[in-house]
C-alpha atoms as a PDB file:
ATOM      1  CA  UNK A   1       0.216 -10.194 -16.399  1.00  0.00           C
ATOM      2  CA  UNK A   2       3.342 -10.215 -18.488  1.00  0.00           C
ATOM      3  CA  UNK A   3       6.216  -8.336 -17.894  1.00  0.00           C
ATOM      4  CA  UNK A   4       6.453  -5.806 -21.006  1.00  0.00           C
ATOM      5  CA  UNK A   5       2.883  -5.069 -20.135  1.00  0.00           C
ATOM      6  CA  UNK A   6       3.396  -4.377 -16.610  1.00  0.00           C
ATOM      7  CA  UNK A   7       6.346  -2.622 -17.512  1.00  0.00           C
ATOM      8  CA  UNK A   8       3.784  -0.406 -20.055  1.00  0.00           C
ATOM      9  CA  UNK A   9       1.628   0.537 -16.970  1.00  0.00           C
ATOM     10  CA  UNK A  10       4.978   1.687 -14.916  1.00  0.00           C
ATOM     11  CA  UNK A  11       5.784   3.941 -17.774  1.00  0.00           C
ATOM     12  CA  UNK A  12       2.195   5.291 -18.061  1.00  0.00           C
ATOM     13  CA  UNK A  13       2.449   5.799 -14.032  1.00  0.00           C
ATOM     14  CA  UNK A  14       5.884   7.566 -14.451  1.00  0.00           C
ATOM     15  CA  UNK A  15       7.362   4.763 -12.092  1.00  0.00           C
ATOM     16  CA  UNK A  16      10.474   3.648 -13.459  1.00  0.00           C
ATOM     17  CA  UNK A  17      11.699  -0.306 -12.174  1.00  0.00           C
ATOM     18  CA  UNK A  18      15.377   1.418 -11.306  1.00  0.00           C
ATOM     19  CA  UNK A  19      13.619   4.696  -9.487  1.00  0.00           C
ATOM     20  CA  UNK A  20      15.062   4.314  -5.424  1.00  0.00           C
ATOM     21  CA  UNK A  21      12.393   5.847  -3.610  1.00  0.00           C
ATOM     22  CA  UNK A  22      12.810   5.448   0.497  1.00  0.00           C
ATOM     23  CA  UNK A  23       9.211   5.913   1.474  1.00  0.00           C
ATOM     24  CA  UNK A  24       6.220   7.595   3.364  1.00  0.00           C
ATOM     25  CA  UNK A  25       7.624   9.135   6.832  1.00  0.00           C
ATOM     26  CA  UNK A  26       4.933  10.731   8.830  1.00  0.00           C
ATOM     27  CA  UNK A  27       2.424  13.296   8.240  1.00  0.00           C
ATOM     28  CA  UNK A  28       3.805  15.756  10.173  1.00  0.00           C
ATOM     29  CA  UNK A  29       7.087  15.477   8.069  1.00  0.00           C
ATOM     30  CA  UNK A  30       5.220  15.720   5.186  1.00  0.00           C
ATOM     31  CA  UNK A  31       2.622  19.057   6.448  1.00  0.00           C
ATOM     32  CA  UNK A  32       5.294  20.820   8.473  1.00  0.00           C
ATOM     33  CA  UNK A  33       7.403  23.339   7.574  1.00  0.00           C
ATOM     34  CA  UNK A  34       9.031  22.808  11.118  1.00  0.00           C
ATOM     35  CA  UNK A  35      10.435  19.191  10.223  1.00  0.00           C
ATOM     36  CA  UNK A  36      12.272  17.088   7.591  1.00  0.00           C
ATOM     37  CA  UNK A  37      10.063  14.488   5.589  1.00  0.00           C
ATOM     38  CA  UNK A  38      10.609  11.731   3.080  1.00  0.00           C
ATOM     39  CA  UNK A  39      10.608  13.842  -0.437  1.00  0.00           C
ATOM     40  CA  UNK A  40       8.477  12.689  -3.027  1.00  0.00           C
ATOM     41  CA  UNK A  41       8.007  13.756  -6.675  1.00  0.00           C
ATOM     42  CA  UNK A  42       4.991  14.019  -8.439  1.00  0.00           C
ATOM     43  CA  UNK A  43       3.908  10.917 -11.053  1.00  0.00           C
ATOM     44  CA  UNK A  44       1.041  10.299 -12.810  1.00  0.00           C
ATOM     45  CA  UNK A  45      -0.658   7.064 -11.450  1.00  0.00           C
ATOM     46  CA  UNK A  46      -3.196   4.938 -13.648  1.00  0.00           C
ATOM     47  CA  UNK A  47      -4.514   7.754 -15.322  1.00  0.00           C
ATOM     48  CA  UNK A  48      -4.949  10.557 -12.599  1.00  0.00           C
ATOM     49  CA  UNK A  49      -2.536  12.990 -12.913  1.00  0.00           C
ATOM     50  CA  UNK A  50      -0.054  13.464  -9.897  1.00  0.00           C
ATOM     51  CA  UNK A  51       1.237  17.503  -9.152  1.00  0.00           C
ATOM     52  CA  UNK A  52       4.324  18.079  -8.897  1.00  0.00           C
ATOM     53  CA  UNK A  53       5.283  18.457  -5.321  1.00  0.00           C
ATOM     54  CA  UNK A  54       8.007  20.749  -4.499  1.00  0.00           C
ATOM     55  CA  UNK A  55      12.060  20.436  -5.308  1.00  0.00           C
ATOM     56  CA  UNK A  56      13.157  18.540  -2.137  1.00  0.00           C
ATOM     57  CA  UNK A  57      16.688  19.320  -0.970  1.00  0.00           C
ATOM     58  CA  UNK A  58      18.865  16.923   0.597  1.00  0.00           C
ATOM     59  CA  UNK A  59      19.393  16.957   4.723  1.00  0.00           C
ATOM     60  CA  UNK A  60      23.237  15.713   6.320  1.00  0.00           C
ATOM     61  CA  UNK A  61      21.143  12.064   7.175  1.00  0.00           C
ATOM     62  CA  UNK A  62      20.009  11.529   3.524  1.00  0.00           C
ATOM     63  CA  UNK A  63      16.401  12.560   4.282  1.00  0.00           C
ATOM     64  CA  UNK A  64      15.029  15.152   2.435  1.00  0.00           C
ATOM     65  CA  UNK A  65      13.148  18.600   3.162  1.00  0.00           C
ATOM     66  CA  UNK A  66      10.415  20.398   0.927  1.00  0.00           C
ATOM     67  CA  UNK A  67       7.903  23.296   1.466  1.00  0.00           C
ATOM     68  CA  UNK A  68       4.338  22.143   2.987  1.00  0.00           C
ATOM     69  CA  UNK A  69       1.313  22.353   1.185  1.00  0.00           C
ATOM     70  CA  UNK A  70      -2.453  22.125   2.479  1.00  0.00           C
ATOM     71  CA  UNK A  71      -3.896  19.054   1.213  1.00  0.00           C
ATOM     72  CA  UNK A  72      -6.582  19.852  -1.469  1.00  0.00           C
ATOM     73  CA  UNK A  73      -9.935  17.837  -2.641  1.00  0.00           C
ATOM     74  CA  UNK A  74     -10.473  16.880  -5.794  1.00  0.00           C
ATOM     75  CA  UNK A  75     -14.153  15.392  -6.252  1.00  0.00           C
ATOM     76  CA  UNK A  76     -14.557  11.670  -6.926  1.00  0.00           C
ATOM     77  CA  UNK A  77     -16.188  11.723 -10.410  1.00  0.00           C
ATOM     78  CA  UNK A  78     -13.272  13.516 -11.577  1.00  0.00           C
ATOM     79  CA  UNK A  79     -10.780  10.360 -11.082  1.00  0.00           C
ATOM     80  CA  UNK A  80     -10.338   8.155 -14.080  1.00  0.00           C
ATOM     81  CA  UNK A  81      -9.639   4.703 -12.923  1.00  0.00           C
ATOM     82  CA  UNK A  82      -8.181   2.660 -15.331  1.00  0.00           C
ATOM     83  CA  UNK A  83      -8.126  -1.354 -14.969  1.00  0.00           C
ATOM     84  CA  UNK A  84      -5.237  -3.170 -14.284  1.00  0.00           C
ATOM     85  CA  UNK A  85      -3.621  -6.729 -13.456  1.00  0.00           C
ATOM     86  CA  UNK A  86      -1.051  -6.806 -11.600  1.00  0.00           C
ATOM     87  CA  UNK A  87      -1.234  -9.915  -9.972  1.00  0.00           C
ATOM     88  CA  UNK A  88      -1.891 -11.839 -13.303  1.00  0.00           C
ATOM     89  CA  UNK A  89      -5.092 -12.793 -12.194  1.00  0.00           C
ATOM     90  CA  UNK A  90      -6.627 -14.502  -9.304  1.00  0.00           C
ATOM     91  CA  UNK A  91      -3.692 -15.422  -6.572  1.00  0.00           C
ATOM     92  CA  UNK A  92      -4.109 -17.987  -3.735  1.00  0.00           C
ATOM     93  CA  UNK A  93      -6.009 -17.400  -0.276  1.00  0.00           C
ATOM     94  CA  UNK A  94      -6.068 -19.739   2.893  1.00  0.00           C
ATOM     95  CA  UNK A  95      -8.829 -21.891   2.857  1.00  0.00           C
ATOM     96  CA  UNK A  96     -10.729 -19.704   5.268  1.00  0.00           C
ATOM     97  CA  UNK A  97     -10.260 -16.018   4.819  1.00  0.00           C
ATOM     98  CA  UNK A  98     -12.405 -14.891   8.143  1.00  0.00           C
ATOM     99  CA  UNK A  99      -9.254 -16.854  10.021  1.00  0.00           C
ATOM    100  CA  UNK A 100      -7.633 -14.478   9.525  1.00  0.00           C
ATOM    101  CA  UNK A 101      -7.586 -10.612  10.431  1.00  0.00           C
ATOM    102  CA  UNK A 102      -5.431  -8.962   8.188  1.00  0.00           C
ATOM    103  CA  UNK A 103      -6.068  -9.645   4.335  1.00  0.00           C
ATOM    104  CA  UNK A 104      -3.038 -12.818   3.321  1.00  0.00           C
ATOM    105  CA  UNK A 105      -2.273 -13.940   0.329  1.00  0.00           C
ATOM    106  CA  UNK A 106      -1.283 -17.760   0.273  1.00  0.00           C
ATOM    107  CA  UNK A 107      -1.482 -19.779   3.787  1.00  0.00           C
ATOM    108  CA  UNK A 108       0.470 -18.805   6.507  1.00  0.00           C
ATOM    109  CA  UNK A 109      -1.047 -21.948   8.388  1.00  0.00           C
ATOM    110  CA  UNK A 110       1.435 -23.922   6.115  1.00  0.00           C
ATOM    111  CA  UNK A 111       3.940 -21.441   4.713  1.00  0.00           C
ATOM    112  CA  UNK A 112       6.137 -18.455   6.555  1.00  0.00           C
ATOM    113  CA  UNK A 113       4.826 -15.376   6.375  1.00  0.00           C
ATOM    114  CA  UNK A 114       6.027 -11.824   5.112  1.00  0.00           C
ATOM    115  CA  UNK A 115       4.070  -8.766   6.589  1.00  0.00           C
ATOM    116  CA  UNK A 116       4.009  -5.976   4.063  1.00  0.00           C
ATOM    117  CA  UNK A 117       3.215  -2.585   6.017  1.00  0.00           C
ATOM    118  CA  UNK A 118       2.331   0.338   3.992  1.00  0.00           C
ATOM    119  CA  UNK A 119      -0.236   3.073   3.722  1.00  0.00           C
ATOM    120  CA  UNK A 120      -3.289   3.356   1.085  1.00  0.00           C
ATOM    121  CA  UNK A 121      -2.589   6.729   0.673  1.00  0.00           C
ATOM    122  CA  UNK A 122       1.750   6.301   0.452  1.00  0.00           C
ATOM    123  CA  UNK A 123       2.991   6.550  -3.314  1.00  0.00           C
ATOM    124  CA  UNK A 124       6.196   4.600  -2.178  1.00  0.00           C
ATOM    125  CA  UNK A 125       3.577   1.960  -0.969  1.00  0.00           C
ATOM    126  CA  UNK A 126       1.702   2.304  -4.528  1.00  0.00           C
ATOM    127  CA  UNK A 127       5.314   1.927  -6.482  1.00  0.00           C
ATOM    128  CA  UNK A 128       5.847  -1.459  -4.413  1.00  0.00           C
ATOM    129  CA  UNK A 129       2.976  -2.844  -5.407  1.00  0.00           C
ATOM    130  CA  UNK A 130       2.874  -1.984  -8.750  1.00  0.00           C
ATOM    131  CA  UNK A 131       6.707  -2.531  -9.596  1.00  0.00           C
ATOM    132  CA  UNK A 132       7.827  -5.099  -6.970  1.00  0.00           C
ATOM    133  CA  UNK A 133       4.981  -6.715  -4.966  1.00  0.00           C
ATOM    134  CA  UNK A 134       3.647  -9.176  -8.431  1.00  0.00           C
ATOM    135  CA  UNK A 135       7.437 -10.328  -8.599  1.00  0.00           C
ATOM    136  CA  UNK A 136       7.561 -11.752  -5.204  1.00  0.00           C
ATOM    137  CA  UNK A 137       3.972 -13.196  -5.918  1.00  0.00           C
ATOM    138  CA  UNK A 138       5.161 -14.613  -8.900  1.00  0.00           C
ATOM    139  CA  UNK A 139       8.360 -15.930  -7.174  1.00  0.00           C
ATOM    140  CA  UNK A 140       7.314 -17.104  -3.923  1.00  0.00           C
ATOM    141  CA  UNK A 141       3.602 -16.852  -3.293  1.00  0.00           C
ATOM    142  CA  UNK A 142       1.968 -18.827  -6.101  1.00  0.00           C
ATOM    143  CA  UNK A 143       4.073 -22.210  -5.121  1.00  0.00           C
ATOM    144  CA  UNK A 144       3.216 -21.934  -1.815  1.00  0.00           C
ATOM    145  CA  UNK A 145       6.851 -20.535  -0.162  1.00  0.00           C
ATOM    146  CA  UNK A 146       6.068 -17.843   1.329  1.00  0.00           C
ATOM    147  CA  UNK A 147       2.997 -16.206   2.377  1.00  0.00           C
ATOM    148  CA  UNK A 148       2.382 -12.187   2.175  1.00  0.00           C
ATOM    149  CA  UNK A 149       0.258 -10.211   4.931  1.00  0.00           C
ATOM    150  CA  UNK A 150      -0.693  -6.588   4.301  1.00  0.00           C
ATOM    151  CA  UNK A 151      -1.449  -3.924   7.148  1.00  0.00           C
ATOM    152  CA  UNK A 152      -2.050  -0.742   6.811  1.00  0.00           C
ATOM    153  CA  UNK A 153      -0.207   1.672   8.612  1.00  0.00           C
ATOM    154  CA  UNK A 154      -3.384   4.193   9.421  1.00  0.00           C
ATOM    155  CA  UNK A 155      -1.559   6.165  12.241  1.00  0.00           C
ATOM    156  CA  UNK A 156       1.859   7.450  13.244  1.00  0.00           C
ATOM    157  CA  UNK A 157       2.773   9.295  16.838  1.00  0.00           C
ATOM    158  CA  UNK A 158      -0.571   9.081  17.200  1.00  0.00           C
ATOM    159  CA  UNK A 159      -1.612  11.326  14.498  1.00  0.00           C
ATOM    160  CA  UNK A 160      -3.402   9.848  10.813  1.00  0.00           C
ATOM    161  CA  UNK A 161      -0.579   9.194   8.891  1.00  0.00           C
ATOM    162  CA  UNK A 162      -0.394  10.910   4.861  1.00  0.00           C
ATOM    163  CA  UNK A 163      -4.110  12.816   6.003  1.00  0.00           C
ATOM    164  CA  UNK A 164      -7.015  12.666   7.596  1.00  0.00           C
ATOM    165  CA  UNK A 165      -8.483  10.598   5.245  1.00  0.00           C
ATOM    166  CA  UNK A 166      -6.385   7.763   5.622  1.00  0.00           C
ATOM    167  CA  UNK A 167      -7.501   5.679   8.802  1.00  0.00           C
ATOM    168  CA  UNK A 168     -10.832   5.633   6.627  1.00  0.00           C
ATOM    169  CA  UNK A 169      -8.779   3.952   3.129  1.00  0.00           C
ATOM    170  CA  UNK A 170      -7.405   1.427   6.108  1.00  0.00           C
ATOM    171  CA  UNK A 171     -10.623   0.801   7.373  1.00  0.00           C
ATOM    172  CA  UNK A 172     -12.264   0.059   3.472  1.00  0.00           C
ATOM    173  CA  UNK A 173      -9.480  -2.326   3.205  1.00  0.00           C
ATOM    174  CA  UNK A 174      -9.959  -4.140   5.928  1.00  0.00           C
ATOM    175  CA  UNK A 175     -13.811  -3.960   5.040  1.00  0.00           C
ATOM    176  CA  UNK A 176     -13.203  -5.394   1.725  1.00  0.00           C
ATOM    177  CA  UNK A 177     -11.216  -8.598   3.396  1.00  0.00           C
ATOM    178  CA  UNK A 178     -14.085  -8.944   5.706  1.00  0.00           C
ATOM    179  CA  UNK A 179     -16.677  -8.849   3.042  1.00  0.00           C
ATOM    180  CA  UNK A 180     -15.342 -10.214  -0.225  1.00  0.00           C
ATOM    181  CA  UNK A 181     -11.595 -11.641   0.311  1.00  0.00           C
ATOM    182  CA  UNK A 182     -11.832 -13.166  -2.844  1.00  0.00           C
ATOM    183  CA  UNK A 183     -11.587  -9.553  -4.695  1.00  0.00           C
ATOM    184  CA  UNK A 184      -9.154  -8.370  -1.816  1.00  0.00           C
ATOM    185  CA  UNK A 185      -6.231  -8.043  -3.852  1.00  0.00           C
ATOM    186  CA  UNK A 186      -7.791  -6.838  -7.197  1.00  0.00           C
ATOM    187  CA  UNK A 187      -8.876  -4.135  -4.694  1.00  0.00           C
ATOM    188  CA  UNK A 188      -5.804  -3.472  -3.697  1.00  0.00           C
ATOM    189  CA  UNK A 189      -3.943  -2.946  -6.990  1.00  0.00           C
ATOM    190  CA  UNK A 190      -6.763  -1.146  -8.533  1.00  0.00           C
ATOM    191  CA  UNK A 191      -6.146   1.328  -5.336  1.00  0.00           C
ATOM    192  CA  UNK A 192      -2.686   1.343  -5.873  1.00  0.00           C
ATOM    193  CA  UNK A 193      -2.537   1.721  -9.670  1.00  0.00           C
ATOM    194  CA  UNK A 194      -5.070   4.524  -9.815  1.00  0.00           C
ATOM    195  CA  UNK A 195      -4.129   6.219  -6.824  1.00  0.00           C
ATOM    196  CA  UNK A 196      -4.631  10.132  -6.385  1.00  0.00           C
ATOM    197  CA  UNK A 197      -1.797  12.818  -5.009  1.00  0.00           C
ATOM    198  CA  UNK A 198      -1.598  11.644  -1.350  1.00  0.00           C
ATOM    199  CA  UNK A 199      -1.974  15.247  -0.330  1.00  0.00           C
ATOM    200  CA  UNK A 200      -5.265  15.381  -1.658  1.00  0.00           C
ATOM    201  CA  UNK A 201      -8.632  14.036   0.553  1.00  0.00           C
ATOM    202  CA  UNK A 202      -9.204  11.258  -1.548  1.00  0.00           C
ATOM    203  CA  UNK A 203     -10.221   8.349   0.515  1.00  0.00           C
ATOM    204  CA  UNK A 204     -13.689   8.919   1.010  1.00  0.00           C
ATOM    205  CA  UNK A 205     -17.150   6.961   0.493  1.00  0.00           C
ATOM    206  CA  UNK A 206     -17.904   7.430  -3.386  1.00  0.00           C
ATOM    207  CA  UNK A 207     -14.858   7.730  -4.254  1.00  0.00           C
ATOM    208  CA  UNK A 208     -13.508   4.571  -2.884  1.00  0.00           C
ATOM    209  CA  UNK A 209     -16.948   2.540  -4.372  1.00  0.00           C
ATOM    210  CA  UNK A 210     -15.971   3.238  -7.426  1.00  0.00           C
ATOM    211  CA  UNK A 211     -12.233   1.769  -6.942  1.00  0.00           C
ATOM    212  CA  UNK A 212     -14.263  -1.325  -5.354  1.00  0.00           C
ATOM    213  CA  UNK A 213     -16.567  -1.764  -7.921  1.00  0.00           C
ATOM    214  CA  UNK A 214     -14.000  -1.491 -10.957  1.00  0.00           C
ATOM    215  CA  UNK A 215     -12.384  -4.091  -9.279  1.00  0.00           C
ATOM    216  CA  UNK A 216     -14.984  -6.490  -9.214  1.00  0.00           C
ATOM    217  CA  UNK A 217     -16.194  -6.363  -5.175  1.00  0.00           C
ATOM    218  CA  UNK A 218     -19.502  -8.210  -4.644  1.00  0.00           C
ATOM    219  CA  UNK A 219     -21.853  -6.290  -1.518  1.00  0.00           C
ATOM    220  CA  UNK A 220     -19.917  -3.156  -3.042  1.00  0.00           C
ATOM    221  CA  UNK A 221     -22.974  -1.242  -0.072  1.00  0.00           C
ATOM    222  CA  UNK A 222     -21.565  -3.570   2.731  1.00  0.00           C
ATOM    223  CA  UNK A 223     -18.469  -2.833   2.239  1.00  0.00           C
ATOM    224  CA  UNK A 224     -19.165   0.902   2.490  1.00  0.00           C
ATOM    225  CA  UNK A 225     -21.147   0.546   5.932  1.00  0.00           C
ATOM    226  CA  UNK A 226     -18.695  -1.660   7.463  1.00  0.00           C
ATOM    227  CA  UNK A 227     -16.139   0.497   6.580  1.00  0.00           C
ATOM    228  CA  UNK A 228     -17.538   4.009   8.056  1.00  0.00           C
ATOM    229  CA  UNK A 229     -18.176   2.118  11.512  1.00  0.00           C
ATOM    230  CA  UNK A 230     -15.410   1.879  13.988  1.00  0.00           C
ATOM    231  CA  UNK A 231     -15.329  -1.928  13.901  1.00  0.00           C
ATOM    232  CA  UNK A 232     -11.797  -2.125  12.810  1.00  0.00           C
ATOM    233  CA  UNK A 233     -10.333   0.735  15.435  1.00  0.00           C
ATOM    234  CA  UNK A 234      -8.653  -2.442  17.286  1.00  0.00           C
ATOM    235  CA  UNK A 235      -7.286  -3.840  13.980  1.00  0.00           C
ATOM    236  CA  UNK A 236      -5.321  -0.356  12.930  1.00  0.00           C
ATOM    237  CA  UNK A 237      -3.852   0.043  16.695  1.00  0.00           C
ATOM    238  CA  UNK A 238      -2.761  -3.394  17.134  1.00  0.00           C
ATOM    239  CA  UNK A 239      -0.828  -2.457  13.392  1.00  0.00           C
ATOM    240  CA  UNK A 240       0.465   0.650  15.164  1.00  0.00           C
ATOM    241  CA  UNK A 241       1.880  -1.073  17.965  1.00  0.00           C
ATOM    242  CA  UNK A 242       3.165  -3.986  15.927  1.00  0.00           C
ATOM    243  CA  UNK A 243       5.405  -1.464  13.784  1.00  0.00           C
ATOM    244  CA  UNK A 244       6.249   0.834  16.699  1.00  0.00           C
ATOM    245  CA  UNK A 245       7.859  -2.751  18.264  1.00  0.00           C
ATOM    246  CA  UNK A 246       9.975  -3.275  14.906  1.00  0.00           C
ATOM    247  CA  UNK A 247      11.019   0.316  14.676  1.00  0.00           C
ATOM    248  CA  UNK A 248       8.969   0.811  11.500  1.00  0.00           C
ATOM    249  CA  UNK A 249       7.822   4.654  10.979  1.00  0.00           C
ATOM    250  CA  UNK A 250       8.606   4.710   7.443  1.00  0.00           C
ATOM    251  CA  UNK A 251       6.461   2.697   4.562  1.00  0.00           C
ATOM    252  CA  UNK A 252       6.629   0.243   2.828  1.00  0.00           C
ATOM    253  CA  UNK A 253       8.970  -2.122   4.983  1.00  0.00           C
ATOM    254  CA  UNK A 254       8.521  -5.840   4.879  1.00  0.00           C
ATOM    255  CA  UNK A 255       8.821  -7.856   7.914  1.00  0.00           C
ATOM    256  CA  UNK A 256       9.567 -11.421   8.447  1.00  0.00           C
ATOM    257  CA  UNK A 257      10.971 -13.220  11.810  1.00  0.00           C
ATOM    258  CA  UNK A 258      14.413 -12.446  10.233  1.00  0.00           C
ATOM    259  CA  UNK A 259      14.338  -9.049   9.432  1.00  0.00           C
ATOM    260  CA  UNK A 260      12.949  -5.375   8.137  1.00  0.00           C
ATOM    261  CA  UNK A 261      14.081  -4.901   4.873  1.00  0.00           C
ATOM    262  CA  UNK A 262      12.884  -1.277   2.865  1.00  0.00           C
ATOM    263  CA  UNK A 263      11.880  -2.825  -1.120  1.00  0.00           C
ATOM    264  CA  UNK A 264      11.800   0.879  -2.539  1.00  0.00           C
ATOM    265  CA  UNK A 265      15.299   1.393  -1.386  1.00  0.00           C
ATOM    266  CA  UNK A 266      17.055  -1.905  -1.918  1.00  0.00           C
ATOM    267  CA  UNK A 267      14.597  -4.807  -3.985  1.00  0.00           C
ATOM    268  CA  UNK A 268      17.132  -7.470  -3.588  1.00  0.00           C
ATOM    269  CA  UNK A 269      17.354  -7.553   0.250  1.00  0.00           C
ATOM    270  CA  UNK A 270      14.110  -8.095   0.121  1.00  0.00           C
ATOM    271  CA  UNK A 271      13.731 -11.104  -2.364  1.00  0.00           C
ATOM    272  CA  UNK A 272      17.087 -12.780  -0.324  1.00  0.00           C
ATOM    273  CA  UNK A 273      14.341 -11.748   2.880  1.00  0.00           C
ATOM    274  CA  UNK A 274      11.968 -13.956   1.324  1.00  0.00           C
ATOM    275  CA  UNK A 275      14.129 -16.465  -0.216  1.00  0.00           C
ATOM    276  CA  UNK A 276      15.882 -17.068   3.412  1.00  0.00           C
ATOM    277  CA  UNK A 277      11.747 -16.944   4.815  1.00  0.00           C
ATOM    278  CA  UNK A 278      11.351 -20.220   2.014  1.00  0.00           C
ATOM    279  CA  UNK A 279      14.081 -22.417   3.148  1.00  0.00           C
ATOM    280  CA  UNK A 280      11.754 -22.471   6.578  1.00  0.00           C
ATOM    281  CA  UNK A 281       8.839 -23.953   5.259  1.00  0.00           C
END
């Protein structure tokens, strides 16, 4: 995809390159009126419409406090998803998928690997991978320097993290990966590009065929009853404890052996993360 044109979809999403947006903390800092949360302003994302959340107010440690609201629903035929490329096309996979049991880009049998965590649901997550994610594909993936892991973060203190709905986008994920890696991560931008308000129950059955069949899934049905089961329970906790031992309760963060770096808040730790990751191989 070239650049002017991705830059055309960040203006149509309302998600400028030089925005600094910190991320997702947990639900209950986002539903309470009892606790701070990560602030986040409304945008309009593919071409679903994002309300405007609330005027957060800054808090003496830089985090930010707004009024709750209920999360709403908004039925699934009512989402205009509009197609996308982020990635510029296909992008590189190890030479057997099922190895492995988070969805990779690239082969971390022969390069490093950078773990992406984020949340289906987050619209700091979404920004990443619209705005930042292809560059470091682009940069590092394609010839082979680095390799990129993404796991969702589907809980957080034990509670589902942006929702109720959202161990069940984590689970169609990892359903997707299991079923038809090859269209993994055309399912994952057309998520991310078309994603509705998080506060709204979006991530549910039709809804989420839809997203899978714009972006070109094969076994679109499979998909669907893998991901309703509770095959991939042991896949979100070991993600849980994984972040919990890196200190990560905020997404997106990137993880390599060196570091945690935050992309939304500062982009160029993160590409001296990965450059630093390269010189390993």
């Amino acid at each position: 995809m070239a650049e002017n044109t991705r830059r055309g979809l960040l203006r149509i999403a309302g998600v400028g390159a030089a925005t600094v947006l910190p991320g997702c903390a947990s639900a209950v800092d986002q539903l309470s009126s009892d606790t701070n949360s990560t602030g986040t302003e409304g945008r309009t994302t593919g071409l679903t419409t994002r309300t405007k959340a609330p005027e957060p107010s800054q808090t003496t440690d830089g985090r930010t406090t707004e009024e709750p609201t209920e999360p709403t629903e908004e039925p699934a035929e009512s989402v205009e998803i509009s197609d996308t490329d982020l990635f510029g096309g296909s992008v590189p996979l190890p030479e057997t998928p099922d190895a492995h049991r988070y969805a990779v880009m690239g082969d971390p049998d022969t390069s490093p690997t950078a773990t992406v965590y984020g949340n289906w649901k987050c619209p700091y997550t979404a920004s990443f991978v619209v705005d930042q994610l292809p560059v470091l594909v682009d940069r590092f993936t394609r010839p082979g320097d680095v390799a990129i892991e993404f796991r969702s973060l589907a809980y957080l203190d034990g509670d589902p993290f942006l929702g109720e709905d959202a161990p069940g986008a984590s689970r169609a994920g990892l359903a997707v990966w299991n079923v038809a890696p090859e269209s993994y991560w055309s399912y994952l931008e057309t998520v991310f590009a078309n994603q509705p308000p998080e506060r709204q129950t979006w991530a549910e059955v039709e809804l989420l065929e839809r997203l899978a069949s714009e972006a070109g899934v094969d076994r679109v049905g499979a998909v669907s009853q893998l991901f309703t089961t509770d095959r991939f329970g042991p896949a979100l906790q070991e993600t849980v404890q994984r972040a919990k031992r890196r200190a990560i309760d905020t997404v997106p963060r990137v993880v390599t052996e060196e570091r945690v770096t935050a992309p939304t808040v500062d982009f160029d730790s993160t590409k001296r993360q990965f450059r630093v990751a390269s010189d390993r191989r």
